[in-house]
Protein backbone atom coordinates (compact mmCIF):
# COMPACT_ATOMS: atom_id res chain seq x y z
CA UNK A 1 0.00 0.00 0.00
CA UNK A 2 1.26 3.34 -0.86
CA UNK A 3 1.02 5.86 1.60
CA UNK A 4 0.06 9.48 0.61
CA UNK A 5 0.46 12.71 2.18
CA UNK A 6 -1.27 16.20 2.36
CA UNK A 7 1.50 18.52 3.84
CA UNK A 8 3.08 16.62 6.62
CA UNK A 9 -0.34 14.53 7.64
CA UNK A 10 -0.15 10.47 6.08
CA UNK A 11 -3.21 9.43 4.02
CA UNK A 12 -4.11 5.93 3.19
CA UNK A 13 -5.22 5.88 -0.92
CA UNK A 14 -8.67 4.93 0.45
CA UNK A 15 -10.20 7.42 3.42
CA UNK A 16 -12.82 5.81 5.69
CA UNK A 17 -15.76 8.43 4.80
CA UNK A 18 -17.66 9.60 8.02
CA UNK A 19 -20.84 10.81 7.07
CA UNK A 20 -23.42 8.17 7.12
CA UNK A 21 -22.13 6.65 10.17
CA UNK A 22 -24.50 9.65 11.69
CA UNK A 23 -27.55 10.47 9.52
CA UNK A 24 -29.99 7.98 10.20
CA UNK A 25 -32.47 10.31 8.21
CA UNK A 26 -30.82 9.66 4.81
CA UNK A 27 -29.08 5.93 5.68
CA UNK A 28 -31.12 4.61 8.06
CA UNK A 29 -30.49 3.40 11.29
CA UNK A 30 -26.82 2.22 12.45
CA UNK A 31 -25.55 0.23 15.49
CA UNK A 32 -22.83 2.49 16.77
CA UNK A 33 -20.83 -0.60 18.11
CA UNK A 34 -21.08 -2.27 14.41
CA UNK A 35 -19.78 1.25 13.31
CA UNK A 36 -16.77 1.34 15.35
CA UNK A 37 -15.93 -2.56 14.59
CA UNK A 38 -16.10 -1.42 11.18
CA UNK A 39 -13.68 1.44 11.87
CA UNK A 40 -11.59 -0.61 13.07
CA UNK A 41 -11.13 -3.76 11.15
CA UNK A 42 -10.23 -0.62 8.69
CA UNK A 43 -7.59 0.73 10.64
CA UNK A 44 -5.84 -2.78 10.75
CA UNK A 45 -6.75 -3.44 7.10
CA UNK A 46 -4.90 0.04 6.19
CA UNK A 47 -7.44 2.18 5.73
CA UNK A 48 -5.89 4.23 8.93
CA UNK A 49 -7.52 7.87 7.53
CA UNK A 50 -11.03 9.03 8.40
CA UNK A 51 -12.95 12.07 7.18
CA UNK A 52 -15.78 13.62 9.15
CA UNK A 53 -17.57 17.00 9.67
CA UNK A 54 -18.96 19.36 12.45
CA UNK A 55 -22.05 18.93 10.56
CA UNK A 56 -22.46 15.07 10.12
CA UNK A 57 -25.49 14.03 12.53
CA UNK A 58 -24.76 17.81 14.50
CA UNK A 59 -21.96 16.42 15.82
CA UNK A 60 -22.50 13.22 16.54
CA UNK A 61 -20.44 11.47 13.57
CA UNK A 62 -16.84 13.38 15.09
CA UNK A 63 -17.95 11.98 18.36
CA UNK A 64 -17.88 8.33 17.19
CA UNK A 65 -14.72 8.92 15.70
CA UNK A 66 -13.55 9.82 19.33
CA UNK A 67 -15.00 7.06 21.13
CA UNK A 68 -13.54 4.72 18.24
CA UNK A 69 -9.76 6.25 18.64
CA UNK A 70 -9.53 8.77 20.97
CA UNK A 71 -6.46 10.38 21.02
CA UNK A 72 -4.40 7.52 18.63
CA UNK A 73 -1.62 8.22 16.83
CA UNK A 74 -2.14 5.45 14.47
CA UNK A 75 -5.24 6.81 12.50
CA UNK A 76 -5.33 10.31 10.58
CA UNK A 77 -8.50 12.55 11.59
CA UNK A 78 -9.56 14.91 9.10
CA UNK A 79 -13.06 17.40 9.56
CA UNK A 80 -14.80 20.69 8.80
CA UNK A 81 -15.35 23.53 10.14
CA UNK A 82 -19.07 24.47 9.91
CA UNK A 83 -20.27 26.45 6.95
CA UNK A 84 -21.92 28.82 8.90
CA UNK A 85 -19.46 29.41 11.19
CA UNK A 86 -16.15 31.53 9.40
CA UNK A 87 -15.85 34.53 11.67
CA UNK A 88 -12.87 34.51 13.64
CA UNK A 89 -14.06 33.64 16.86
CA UNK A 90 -16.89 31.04 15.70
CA UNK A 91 -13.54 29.27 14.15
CA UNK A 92 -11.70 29.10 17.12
CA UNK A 93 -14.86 28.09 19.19
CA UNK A 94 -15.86 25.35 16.54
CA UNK A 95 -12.55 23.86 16.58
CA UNK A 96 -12.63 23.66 20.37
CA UNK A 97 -16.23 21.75 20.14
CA UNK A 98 -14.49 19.14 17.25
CA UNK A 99 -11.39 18.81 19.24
CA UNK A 100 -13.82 17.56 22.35
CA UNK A 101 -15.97 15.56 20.32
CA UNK A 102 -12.70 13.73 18.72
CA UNK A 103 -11.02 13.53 21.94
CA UNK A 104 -7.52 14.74 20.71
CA UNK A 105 -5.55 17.06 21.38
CA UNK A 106 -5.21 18.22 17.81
CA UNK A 107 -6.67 17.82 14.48
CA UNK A 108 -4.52 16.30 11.25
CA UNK A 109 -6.52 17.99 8.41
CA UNK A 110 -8.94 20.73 9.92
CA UNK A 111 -11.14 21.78 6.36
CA UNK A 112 -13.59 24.73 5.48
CA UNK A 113 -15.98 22.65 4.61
CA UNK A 114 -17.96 24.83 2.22
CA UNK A 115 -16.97 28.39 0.98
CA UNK A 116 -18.79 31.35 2.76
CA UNK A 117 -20.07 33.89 0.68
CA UNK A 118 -20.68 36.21 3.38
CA UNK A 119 -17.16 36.15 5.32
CA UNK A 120 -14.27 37.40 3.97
CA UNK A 121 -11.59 34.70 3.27
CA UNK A 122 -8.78 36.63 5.08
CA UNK A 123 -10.72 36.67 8.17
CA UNK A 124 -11.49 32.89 8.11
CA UNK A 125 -7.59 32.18 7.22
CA UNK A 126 -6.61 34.47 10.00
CA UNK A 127 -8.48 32.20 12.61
CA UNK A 128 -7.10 28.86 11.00
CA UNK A 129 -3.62 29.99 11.10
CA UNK A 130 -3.62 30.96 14.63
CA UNK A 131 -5.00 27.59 15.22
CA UNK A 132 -2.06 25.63 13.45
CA UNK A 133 0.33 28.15 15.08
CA UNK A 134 -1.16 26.83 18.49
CA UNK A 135 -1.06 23.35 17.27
CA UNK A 136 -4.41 22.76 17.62
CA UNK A 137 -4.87 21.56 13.83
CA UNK A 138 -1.84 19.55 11.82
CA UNK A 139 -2.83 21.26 8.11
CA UNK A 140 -5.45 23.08 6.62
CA UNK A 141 -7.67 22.21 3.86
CA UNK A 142 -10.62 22.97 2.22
CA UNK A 143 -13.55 21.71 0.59
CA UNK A 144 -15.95 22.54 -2.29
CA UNK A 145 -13.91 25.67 -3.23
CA UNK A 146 -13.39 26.04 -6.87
CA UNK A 147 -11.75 28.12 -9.07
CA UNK A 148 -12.33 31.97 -7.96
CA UNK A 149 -12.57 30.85 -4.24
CA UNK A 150 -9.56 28.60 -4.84
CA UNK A 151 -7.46 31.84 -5.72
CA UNK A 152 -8.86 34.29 -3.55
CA UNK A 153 -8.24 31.95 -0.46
CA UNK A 154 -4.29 31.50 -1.72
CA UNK A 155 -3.95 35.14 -1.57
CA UNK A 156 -4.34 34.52 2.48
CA UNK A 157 -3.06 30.69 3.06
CA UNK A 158 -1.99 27.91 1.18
CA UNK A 159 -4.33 24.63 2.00
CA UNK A 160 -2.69 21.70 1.68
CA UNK A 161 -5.70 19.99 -0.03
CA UNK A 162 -9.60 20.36 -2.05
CA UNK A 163 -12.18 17.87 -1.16
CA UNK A 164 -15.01 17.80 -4.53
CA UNK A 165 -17.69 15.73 -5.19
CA UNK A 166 -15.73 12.86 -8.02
CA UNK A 167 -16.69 9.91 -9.73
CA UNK A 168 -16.91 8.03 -12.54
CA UNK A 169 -20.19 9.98 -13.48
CA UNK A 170 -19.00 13.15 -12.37
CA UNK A 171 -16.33 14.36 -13.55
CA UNK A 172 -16.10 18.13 -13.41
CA UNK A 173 -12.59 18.55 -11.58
CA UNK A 174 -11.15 17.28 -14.60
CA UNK A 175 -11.92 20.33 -16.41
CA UNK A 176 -9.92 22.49 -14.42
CA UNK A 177 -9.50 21.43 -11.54
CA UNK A 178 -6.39 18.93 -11.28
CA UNK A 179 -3.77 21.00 -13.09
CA UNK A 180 -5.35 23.88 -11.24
CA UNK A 181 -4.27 22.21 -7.62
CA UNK A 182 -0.94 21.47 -9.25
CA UNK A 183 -0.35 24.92 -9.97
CA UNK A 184 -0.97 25.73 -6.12
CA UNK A 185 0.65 22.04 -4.42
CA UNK A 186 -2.44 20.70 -3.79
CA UNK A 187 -4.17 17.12 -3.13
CA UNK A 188 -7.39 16.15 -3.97
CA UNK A 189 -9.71 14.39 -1.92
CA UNK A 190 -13.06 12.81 -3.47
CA UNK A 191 -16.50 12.73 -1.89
CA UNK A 192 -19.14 10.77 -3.10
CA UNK A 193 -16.69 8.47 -5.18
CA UNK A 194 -19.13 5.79 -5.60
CA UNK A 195 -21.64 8.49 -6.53
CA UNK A 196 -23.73 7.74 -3.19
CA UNK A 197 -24.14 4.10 -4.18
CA UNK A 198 -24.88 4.35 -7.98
CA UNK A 199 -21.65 2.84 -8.34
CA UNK A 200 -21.94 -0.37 -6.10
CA UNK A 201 -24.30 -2.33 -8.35
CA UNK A 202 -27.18 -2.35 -6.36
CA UNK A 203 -29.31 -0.17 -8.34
CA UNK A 204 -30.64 -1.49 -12.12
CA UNK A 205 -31.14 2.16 -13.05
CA UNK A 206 -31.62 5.69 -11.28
CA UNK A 207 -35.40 4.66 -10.02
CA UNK A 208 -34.19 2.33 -7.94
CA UNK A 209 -32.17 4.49 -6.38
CA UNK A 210 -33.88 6.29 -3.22
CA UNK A 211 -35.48 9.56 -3.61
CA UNK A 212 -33.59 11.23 -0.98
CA UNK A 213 -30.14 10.32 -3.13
CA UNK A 214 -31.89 11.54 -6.33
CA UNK A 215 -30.52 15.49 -6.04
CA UNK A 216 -27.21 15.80 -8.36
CA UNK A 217 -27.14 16.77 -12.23
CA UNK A 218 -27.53 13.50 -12.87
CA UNK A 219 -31.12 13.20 -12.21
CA UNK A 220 -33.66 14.49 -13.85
CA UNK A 221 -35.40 17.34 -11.47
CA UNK A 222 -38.91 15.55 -11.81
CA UNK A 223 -37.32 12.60 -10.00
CA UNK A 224 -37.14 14.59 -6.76
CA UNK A 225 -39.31 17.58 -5.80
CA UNK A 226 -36.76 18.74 -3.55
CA UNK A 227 -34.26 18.36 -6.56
CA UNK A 228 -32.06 21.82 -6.30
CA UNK A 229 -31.46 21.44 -10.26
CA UNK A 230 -33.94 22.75 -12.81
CA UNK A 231 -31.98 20.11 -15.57
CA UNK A 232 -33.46 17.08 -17.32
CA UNK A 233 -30.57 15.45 -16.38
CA UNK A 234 -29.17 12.59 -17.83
CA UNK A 235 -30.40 9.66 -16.85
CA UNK A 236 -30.01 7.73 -20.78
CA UNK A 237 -26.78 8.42 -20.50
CA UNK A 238 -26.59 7.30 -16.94
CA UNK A 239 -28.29 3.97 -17.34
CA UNK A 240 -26.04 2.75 -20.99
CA UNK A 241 -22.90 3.57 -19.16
CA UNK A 242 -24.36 1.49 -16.14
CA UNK A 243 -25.29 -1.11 -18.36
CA UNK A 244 -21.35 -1.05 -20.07
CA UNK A 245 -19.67 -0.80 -16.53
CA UNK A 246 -21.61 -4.02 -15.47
CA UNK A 247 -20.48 -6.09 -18.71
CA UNK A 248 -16.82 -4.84 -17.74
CA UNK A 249 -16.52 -5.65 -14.25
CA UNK A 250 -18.34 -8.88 -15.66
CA UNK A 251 -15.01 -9.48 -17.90
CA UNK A 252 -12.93 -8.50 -15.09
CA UNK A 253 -14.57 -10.31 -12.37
CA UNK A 254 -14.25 -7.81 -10.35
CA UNK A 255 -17.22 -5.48 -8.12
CA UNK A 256 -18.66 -1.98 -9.49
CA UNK A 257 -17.49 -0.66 -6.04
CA UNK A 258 -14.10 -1.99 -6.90
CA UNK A 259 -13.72 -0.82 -9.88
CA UNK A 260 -14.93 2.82 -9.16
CA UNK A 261 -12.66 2.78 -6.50
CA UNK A 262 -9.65 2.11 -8.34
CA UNK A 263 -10.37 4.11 -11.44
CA UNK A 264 -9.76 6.67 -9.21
CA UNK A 265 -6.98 5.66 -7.20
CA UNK A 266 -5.84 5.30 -10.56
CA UNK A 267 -6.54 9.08 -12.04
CA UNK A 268 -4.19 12.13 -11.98
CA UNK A 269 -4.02 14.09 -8.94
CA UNK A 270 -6.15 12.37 -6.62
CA UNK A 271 -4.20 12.14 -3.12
CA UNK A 272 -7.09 9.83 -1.43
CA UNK A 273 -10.50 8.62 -2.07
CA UNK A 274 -12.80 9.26 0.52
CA UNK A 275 -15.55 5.52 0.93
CA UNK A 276 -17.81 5.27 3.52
CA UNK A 277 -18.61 1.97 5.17
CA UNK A 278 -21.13 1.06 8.22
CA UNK A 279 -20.30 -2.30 7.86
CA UNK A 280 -17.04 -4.98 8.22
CA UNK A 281 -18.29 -6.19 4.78
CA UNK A 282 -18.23 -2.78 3.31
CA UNK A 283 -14.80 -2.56 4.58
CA UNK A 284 -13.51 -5.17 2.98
CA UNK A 285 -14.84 -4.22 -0.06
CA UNK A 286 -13.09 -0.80 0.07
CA UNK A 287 -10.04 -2.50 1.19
CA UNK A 288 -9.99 -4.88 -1.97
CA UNK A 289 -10.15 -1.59 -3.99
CA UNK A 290 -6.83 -0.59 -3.04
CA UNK A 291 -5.16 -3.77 -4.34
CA UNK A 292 -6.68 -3.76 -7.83
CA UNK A 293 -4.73 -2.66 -10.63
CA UNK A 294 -6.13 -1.00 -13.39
CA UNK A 295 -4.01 -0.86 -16.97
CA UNK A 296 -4.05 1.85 -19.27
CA UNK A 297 -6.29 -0.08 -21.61
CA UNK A 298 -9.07 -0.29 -18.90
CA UNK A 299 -8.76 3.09 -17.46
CA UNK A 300 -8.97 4.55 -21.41
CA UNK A 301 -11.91 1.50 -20.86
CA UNK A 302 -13.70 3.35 -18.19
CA UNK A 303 -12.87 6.76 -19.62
CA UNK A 304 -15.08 6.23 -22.96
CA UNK A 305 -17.83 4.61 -20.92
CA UNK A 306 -18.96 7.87 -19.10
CA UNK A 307 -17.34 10.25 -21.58
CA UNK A 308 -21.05 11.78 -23.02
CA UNK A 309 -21.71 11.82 -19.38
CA UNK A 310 -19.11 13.91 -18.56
CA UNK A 311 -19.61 16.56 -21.29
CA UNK A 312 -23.46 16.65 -20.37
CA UNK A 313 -21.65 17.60 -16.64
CA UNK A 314 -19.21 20.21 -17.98
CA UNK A 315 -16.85 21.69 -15.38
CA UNK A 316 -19.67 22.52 -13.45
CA UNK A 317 -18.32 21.64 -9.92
CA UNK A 318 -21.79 21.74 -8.34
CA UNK A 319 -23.38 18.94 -8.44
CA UNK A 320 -26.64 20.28 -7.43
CA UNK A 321 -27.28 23.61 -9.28
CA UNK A 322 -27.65 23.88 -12.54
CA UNK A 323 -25.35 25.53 -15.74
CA UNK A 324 -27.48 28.20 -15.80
CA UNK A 325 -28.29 28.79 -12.16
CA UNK A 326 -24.94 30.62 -11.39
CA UNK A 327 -26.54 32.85 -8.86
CA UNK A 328 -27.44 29.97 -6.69
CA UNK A 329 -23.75 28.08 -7.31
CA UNK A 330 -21.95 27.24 -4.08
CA UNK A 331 -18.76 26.73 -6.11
CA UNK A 332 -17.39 28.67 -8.67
């Protein structure tokens, strides 16, 4: 296994993703003691990072992480800094709340989760620095910033990674985003990399999937009411690509979780690939991911497969607003 870094904090390839460990709402109920076994037969398997957020269950997911670890120095803790919270003082009080709730003494990857539009950046830089100067948090990084926000927060700090929605169906960092984090020394991590279970095989085609999943570009809006997106989507293109990635993990032998997984391990600039798992079996899934190699032939393979998908995308980064809704954008 190679181990990867963001500034001086270790990644595994494959992060242990945090978020439905704690929103029973969306993933339905979890035993918190299967949840920690999970975590970890992970850690021992080598998947020794973990990404979580302030927000995740109000709290609740960071404070699983702490009963699971504590104050370990063999795992990597990464998490977010509310949204709502980017004036100076709500940062240094919100890192205070994560740092109980993980039960460490400091935090390896401490992200802005999502880009304020109403505080400016140097204020919110100001506050994370301090915190880093005090040791309280290893690096900083940030999440769901694109390209303006991207170079407006490097005129204050330099984060040491970018965490965006990326998958085999969505594919907007490659656009601009991975030469763009090159330019400025940054990772990548990727949320959603399985596309919120698109990519695991389970579902025939997007109806099967559950309504409260049914929000991103790739939907049609009339497939959820809530639906932030306006767009017809794509869901055609959706279900013939599903259709080709089943015949080639088929060929392969190998899962749909696998081989989303891999594909991008596999792709430029990604530093680690953020999977959630509530279960040991979903563990070992993940884990088999990070042994599977994937040749130029497939990877051009699995390139062609979603490539009408990705230029119905664009380099939109959002995932939930539309080409035409730039107003609304989160990320731009």
């Amino acid at each position: 296994m190679q181990m990867k870094y963001l500034g001086s904090v270790p990644f595994a390839p494959i992060t242990f993703g945090c978020m439905a460990i704690a929103d029973a709402a969306v993933w339905g109920p979890q035993d918190e003691n299967e949840t920690i076994s999970a975590m970890h037969l992970a850690a021992d398997l080598g998947i020794f990072s973990f990404d979580t957020a302030a927000m995740y269950g109000n709290g609740l997911s960071e404070q699983i992480v702490g009963r699971a670890f504590g104050n370990s120095d063999k795992v990597t803790i990464a998490t977010k800094l509310l949204s709502s919270k980017q004036h100076y003082g709500e940062v240094i009080e919100e890192c205070e709340k994560s740092l109980k709730n993980l039960q460490r003494d400091a935090i390896d990857l401490y992200q802005i989760h999502w880009p304020s539009n109403d505080v400016p950046f140097e204020e919110t830089a100001s506050a994370l620095l301090k915190l880093k100067e005090q040791g309280k948090i290893r690096e900083i990084g940030v999440s769901n910033f694109g390209v303006e926000q991207l170079a407006e927060m490097e005129a204050f700090m330099q984060p040491v990674s970018n965490q965006l929605m990326y998958n085999l169906f969505f594919r907007a960092p490659e656009v601009n985003m991975v030469e763009l984090h090159k330019k400025y020394g940054m990772g990548m991590m990727t949320y959603s990399s399985i596309a919120q279970g698109l990519l695991t095989g389970k579902y025939q085609g997007l109806s099967d999937v559950p309504v409260t999943l049914r929000r991103t570009r790739l939907y049609p809006c009339t497939m959820n009411p809530a639906s932030p997106h306006k767009e017809g989507g794509c869901q055609e293109l959706v279900e013939k690509a599903l259709a080709d990635l089943r015949i080639f993990c088929a060929d392969k032998n190998m899962t749909m979780a696998q081989v989303a997984l891999a594909w991008l391990m596999h792709k430029d600039g990604v530093t680690t690939v953020i999977a959630g798992a509530r279960s040991e079996k979903q563990v070992k899934s993940n884990i088999l991911a990070m042994t599977t190699e994937l040749n130029d032939n497939d990877m051009a393979t699995l390139d062609q497969l979603s490539a009408d998908i990705k230029a119905y995308i664009g380099g939109n980064l959002d995932a939930w607003r539309g080409n035409d809704d730039i107003e609304n954008r989160r990320i731009h």
